[in-house]
Protein backbone atom coordinates (compact mmCIF):
# COMPACT_ATOMS: atom_id res chain seq x y z
CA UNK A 1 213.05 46.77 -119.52
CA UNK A 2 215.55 49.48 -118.52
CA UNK A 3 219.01 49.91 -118.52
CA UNK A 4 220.66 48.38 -115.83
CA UNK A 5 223.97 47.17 -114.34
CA UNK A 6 223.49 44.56 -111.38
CA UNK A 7 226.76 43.43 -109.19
CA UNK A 8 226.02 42.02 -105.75
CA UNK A 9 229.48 40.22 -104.37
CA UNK A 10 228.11 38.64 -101.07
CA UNK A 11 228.20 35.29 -100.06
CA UNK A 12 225.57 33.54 -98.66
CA UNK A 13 225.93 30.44 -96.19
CA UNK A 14 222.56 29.66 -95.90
CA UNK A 15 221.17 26.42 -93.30
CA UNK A 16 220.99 25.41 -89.72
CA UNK A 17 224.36 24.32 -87.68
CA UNK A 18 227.09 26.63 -89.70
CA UNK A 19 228.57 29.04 -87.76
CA UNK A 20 231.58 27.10 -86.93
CA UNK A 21 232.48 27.78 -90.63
CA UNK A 22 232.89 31.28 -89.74
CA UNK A 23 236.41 31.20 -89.53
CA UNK A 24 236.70 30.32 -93.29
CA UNK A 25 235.26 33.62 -94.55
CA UNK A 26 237.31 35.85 -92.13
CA UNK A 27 240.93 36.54 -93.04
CA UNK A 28 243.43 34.76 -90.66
CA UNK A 29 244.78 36.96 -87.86
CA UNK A 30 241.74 39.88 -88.22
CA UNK A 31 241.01 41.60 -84.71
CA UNK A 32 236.96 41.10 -84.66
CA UNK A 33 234.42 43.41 -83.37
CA UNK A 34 231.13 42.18 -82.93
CA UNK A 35 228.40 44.22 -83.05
CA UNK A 36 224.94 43.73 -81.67
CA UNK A 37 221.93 44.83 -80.11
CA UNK A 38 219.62 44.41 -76.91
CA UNK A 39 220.15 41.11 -74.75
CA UNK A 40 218.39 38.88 -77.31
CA UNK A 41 221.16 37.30 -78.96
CA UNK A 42 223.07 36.75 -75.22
CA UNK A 43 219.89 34.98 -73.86
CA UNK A 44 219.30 32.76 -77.21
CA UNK A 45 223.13 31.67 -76.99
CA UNK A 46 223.41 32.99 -80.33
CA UNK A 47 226.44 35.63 -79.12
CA UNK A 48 228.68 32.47 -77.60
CA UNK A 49 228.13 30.45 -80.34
CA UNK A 50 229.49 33.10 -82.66
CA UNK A 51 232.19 33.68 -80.21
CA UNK A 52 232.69 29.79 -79.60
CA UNK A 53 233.71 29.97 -83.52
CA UNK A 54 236.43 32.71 -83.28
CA UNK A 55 238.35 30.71 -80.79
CA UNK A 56 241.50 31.40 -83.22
CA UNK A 57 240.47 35.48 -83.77
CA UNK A 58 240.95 38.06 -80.93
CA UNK A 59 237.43 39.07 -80.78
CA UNK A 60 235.89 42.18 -79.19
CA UNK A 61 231.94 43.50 -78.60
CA UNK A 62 230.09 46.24 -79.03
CA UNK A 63 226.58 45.97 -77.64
CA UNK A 64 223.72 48.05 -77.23
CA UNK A 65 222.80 48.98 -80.83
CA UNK A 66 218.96 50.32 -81.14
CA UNK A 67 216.00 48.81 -83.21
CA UNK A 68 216.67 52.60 -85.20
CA UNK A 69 220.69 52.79 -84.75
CA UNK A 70 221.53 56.29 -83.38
CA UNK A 71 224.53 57.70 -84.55
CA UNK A 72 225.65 58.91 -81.28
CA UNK A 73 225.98 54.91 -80.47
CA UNK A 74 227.13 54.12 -83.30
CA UNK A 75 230.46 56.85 -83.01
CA UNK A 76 231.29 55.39 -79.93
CA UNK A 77 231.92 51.75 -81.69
CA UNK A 78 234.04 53.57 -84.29
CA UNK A 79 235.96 55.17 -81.00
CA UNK A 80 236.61 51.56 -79.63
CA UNK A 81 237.82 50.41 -83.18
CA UNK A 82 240.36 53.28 -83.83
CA UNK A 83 241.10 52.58 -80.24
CA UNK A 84 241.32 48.63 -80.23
CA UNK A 85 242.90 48.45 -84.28
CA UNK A 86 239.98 46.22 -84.90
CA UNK A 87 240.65 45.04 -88.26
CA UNK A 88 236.63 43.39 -89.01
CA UNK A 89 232.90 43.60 -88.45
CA UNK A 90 230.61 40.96 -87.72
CA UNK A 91 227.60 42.60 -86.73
CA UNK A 92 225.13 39.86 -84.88
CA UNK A 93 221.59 40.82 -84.92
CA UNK A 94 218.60 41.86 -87.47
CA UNK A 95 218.78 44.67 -89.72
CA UNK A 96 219.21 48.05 -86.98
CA UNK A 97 222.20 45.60 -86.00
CA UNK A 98 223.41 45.35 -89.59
CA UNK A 99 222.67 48.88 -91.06
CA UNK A 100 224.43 50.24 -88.07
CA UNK A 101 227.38 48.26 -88.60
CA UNK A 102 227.47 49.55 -92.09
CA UNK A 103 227.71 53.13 -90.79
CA UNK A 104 230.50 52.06 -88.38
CA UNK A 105 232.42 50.51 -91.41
CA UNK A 106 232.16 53.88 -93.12
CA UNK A 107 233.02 56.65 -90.73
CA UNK A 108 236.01 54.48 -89.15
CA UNK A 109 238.03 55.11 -92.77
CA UNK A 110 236.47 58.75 -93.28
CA UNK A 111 238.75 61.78 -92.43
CA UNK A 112 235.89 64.31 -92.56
CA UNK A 113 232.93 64.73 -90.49
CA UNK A 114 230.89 61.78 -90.11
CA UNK A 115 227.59 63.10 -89.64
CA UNK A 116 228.53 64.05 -93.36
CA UNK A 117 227.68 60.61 -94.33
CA UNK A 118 224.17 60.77 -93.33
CA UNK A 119 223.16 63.84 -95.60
CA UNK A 120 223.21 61.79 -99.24
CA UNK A 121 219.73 60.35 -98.88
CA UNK A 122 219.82 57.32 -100.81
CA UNK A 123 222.53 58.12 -103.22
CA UNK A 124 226.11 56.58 -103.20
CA UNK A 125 228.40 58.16 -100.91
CA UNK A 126 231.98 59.37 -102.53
CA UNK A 127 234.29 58.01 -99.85
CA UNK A 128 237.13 55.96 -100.93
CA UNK A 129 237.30 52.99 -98.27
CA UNK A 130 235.33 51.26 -95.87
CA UNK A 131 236.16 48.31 -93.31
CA UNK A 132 235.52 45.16 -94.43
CA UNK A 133 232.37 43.64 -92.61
CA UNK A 134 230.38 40.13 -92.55
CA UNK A 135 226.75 38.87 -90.91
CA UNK A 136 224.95 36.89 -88.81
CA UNK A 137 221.29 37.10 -89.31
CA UNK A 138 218.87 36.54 -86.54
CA UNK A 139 215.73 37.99 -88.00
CA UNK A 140 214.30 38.13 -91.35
CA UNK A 141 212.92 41.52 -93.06
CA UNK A 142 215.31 43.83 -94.36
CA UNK A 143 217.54 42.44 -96.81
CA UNK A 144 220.01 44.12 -95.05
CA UNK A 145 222.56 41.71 -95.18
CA UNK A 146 222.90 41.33 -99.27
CA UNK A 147 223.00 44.94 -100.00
CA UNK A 148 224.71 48.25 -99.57
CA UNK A 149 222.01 49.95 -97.45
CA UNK A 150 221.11 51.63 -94.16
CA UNK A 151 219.08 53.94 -92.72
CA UNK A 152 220.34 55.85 -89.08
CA UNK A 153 218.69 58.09 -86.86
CA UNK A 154 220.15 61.13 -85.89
CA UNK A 155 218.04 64.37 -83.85
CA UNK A 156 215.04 64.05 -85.41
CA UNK A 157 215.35 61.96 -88.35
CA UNK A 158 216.44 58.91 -90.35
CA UNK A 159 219.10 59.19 -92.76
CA UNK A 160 220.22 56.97 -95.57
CA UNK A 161 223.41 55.43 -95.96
CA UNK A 162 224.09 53.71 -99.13
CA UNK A 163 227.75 52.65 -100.60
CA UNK A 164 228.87 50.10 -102.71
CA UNK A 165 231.91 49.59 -99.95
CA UNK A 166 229.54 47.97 -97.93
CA UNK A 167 228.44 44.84 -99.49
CA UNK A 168 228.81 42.47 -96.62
CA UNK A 169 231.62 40.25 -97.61
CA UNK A 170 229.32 37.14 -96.22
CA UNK A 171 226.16 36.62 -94.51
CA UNK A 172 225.46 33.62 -92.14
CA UNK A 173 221.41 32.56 -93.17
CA UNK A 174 220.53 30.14 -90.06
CA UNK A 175 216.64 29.90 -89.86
CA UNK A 176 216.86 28.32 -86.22
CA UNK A 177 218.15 31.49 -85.33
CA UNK A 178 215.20 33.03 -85.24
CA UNK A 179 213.01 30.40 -83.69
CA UNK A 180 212.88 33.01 -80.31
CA UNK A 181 211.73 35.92 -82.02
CA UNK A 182 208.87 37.53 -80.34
CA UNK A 183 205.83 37.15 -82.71
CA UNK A 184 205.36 41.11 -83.36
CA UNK A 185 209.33 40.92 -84.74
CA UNK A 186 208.23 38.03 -87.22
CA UNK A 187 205.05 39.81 -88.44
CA UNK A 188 207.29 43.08 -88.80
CA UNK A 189 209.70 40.51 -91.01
CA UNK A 190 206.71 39.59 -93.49
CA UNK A 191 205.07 43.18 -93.67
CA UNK A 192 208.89 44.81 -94.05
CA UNK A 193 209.59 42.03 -96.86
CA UNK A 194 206.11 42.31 -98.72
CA UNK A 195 206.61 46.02 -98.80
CA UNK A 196 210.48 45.81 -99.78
CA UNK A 197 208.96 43.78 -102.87
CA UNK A 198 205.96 46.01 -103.66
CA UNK A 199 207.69 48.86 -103.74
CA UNK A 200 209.95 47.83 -106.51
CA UNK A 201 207.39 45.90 -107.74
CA UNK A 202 203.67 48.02 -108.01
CA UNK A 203 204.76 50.38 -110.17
CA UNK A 204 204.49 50.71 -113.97
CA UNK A 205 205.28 48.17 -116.58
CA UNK A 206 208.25 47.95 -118.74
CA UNK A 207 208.22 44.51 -119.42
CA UNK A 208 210.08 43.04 -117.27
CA UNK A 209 208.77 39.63 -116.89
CA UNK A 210 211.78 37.84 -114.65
CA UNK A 211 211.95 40.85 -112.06
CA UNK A 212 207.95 40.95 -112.12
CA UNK A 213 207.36 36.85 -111.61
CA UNK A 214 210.00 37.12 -109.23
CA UNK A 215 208.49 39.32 -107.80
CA UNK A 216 205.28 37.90 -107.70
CA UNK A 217 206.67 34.69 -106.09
CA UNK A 218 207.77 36.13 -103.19
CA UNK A 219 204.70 38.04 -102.74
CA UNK A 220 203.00 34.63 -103.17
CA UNK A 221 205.34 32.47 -100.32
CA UNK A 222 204.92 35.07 -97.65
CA UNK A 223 200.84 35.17 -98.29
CA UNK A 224 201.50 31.56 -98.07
CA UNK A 225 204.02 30.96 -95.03
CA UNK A 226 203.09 34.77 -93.43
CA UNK A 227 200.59 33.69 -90.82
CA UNK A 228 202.14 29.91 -90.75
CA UNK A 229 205.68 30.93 -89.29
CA UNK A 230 204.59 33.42 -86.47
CA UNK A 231 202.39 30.58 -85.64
CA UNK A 232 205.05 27.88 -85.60
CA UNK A 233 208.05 28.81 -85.15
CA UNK A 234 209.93 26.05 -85.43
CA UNK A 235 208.55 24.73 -88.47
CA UNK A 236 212.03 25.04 -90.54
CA UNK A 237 210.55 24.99 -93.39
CA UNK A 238 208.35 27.75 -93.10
CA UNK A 239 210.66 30.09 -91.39
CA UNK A 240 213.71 29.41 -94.38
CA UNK A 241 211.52 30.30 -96.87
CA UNK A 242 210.88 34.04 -94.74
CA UNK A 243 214.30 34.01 -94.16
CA UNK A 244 215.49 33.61 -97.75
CA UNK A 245 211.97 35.91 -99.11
CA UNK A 246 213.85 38.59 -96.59
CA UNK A 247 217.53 38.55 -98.37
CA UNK A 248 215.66 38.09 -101.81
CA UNK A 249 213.42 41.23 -101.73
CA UNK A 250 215.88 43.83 -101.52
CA UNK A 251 219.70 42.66 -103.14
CA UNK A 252 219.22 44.37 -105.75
CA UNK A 253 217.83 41.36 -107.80
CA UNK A 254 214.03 42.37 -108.67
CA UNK A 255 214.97 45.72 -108.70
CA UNK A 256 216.79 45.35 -111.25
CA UNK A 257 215.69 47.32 -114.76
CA UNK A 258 212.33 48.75 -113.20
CA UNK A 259 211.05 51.70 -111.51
CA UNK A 260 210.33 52.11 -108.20
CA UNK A 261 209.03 54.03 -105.53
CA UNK A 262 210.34 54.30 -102.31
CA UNK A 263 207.71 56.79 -100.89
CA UNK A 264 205.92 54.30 -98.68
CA UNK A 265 209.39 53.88 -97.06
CA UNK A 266 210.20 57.82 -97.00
CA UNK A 267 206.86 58.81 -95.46
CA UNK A 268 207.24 56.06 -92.91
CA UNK A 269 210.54 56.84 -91.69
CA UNK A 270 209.06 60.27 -90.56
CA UNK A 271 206.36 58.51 -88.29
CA UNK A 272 209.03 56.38 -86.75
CA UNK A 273 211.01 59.32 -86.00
CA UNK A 274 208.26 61.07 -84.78
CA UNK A 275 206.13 58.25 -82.82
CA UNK A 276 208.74 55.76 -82.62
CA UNK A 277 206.44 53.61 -84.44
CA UNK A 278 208.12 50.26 -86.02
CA UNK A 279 208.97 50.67 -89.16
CA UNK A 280 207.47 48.09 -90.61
CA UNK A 281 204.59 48.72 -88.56
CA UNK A 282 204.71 52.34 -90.72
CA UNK A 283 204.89 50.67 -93.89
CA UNK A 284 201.52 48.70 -92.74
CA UNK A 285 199.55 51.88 -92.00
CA UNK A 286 201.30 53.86 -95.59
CA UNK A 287 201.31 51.32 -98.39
CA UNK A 288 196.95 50.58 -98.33
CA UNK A 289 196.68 54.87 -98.28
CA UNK A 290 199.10 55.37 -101.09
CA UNK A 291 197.70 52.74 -103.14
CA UNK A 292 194.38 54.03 -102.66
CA UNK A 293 195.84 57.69 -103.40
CA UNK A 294 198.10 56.68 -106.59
CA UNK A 295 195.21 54.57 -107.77
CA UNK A 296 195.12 55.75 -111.10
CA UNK A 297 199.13 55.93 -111.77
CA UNK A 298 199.24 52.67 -110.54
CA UNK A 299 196.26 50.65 -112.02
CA UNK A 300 197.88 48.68 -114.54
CA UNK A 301 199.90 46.98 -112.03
CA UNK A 302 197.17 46.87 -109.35
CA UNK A 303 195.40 44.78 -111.89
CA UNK A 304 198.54 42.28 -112.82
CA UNK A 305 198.73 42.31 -108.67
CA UNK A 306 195.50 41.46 -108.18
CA UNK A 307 194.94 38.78 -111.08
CA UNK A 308 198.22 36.88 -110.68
CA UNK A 309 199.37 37.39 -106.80
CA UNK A 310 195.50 37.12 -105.51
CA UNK A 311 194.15 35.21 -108.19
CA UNK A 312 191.14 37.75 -108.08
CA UNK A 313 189.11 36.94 -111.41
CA UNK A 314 185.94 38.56 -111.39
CA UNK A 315 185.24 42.04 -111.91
CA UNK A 316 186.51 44.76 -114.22
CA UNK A 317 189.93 46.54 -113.80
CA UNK A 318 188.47 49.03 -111.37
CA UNK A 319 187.08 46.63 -109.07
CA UNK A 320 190.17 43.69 -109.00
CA UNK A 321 192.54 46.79 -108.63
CA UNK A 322 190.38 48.00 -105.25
CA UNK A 323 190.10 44.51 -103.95
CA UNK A 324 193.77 43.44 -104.18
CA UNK A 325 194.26 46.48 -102.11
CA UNK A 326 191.98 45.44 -98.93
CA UNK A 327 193.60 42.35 -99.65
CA UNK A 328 196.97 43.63 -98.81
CA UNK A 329 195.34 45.63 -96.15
CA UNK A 330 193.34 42.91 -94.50
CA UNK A 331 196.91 40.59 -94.65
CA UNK A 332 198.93 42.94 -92.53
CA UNK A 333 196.49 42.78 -90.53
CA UNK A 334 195.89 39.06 -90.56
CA UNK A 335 199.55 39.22 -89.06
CA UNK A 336 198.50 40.97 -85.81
CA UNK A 337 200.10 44.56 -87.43
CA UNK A 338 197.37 47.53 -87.19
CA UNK A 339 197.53 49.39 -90.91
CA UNK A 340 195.70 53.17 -89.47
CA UNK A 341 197.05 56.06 -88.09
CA UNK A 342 194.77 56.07 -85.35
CA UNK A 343 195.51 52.74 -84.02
CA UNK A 344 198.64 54.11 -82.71
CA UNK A 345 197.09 57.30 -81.44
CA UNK A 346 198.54 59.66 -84.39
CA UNK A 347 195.75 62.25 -85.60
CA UNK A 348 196.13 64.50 -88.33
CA UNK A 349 197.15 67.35 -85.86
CA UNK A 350 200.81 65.88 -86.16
CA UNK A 351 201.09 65.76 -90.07
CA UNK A 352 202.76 69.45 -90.18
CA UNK A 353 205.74 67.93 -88.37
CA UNK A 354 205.91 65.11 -90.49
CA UNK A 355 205.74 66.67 -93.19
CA UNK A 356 208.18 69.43 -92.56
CA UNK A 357 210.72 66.28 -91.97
CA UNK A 358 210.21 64.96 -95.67
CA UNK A 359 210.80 68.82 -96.74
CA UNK A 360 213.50 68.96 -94.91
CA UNK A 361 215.17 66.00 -96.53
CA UNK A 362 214.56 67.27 -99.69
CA UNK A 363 211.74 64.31 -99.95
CA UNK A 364 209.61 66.63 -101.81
CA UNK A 365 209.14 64.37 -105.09
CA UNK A 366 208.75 61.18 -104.58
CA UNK A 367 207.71 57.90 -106.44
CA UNK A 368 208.92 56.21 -109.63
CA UNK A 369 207.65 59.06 -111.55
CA UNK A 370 208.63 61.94 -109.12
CA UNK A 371 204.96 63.43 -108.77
CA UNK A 372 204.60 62.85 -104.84
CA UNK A 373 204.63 66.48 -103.59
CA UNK A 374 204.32 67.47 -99.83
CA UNK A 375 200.73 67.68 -100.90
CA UNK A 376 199.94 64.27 -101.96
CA UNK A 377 202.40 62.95 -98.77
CA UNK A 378 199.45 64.93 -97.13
CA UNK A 379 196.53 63.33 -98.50
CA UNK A 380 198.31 60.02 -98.12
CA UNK A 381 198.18 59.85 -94.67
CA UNK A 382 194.77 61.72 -94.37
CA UNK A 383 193.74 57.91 -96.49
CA UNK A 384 196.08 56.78 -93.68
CA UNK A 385 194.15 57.83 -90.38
């Protein structure tokens, strides 16, 4: 196991029926700004509810946040809070809602250039304050909400943002408030959370046995409740454990002391940006390919993966590694979520402009062992079409 320090300060008040409890993890007398997105959380009551609980807060809103936050949006909420002396952040929504937010609580303290922020990748940012900001979940997949990341869109690309000033001082975990997701959101929760856990996950061992059974059991509930929750949504049960897979994968917890590879993530970003494609649908169409690609690097794993999350006994390494990955395939896809290039109408015609996005983010060696040029991103989504 590697070195590792882990710190994650957020609280979490997970259950149905507890926002009125809001007011106890808010400082008396803040100003409020809630963020949010579309019209969702007006038309599921979720926004008055919230709202409802800050009787004893002056509260403000800031709607309109996108499924990939755009910084242009986002400045504009950072104008009303200099504007308003907003003193907290509740951002209201899924994880564009919550990343976003994130940015907001960053460039409202920064005294240079914001757009500053965005060039770091997925390193820590040096900036010396942040507003403080809380959550209220309303869809499960990208762990948003217990860690220090985001990604934002800005021109042509996504950018990481990624500071320890903003761990979410709380996180409200209600499951019923995501009963009225539409099912395509839910099966972009499970793929986004399977892929969150693979990637930390599937790479090479270092005997880490916690952060790999861990691991494994989360892989293991949403095989389990995947296909069960976008089915019935209201089954409580069901959607809690998604909910709680979701915060889970990605607070830092199984990441802890292992490699990982984030390249499924990187290459995907660049077909969102270019085809506005979800992003978890993106992680679908990349993570069969660059298993298939990375075979070899990663066939000690695949083989753990296949034997203990599959239960796939028969066969020698070669052949259990190369099932468990049409297994992972064929359950994306089990989910209603397409996992080629062509389903979306991308041909390989438009892998020079993706491309030429990864180079220029510097995303030029990727994976847990740095070894992912621009020419293995290439024949990664040639597997991918």
């Amino acid at each position: 196991m590697n070195n590792f320090i882990f710190y994650n300060p957020t609280v979490i008040v997970f259950g149905k029926d507890r926002l009125h409890e809001l007011t106890n993890y808010i400082p008396a007398g803040s100003k409020v700004l809630i963020t949010y997105g579309g019209g969702s959380v007006i038309k599921s009551g979720t926004l008055q509810k919230v709202k409802d609980a800050l009787q004893t807060n002056t509260v403000l809103e800031f709607g309109g946040i996108e499924p990939n936050p755009r910084f242009e949006t986002l400045m504009k909420a950072v104008e009303l809070i200099k504007k308003e002396n907003a003193t907290f952040l509740l951002a209201v929504g899924g994880g564009s809602v919550m990343d976003g937010t994130k940015f907001i609580s960053l460039a409202v303290k920064y005294n240079g250039n914001p757009e500053d922020i965005l060039y770091h990748g997925f390193k820590p940012v040096d900036l010396k304050e942040a507003m403080p900001l809380g959550n209220v979940v309303t869809l499960p997949a990208t762990g948003s909400e217990m860690n220090i990341a985001g990604v934002i869109s800005y021109k042509k690309g996504k950018y990481g943002v990624l500071s320890p000033l903003t761990f979410p001082k709380f996180s409200f975990l209600d499951p019923t408030l995501t009963y009225t997701l539409p099912e395509t959101q839910v099966a972009n929760g499970v793929v986004d959370t399977f892929v969150h856990v693979m990637e930390q996950y599937l790479t090479f061992p270092v005997e880490a046995r916690f952060q790999d059974r861990t691991a494994e059991g989360i892989l293991q509930t949403l095989i389990e409740i995947g296909r069960k929750t976008i089915d019935n949504p209201q089954d409580y049960d069901a959607r809690a454990n998604l909910v709680w897979c979701s915060t889970m994968a990605l607070n830092g917890l199984i990441g802890a002391g292992v490699p990982q590879d984030w390249a499924t993530h990187m290459i995907g970003h660049e077909l969102t940006a270019s085809f506005g494609i979800d992003h978890a649908k993106t992680l679908a169409i990349i993570m069969p390919a660059l298993l298939e690609v990375r075979f070899e690097q990663k066939k000690s794993k695949l083989v753990q993966y296949a034997e203990r999350v599959w239960k796939i006994e028969n066969g020698n390494d070669d052949e259990k590694a190369t099932l468990a990955i049409s297994k992972t395939r064929e359950f994306f896809e089990s989910l209603g979520v397409k996992t080629r290039l062509t389903d979306y109408g991308v041909t390989q015609f438009a892998f020079d402009d993706i491309l030429t996005g990864l180079e220029e983010k510097k995303l030029t060696a990727l994976s847990e062992t740095r070894d992912v040029t621009l020419d293995i991103s290439r024949l990664i989504l040639e597997k991918a079409l």
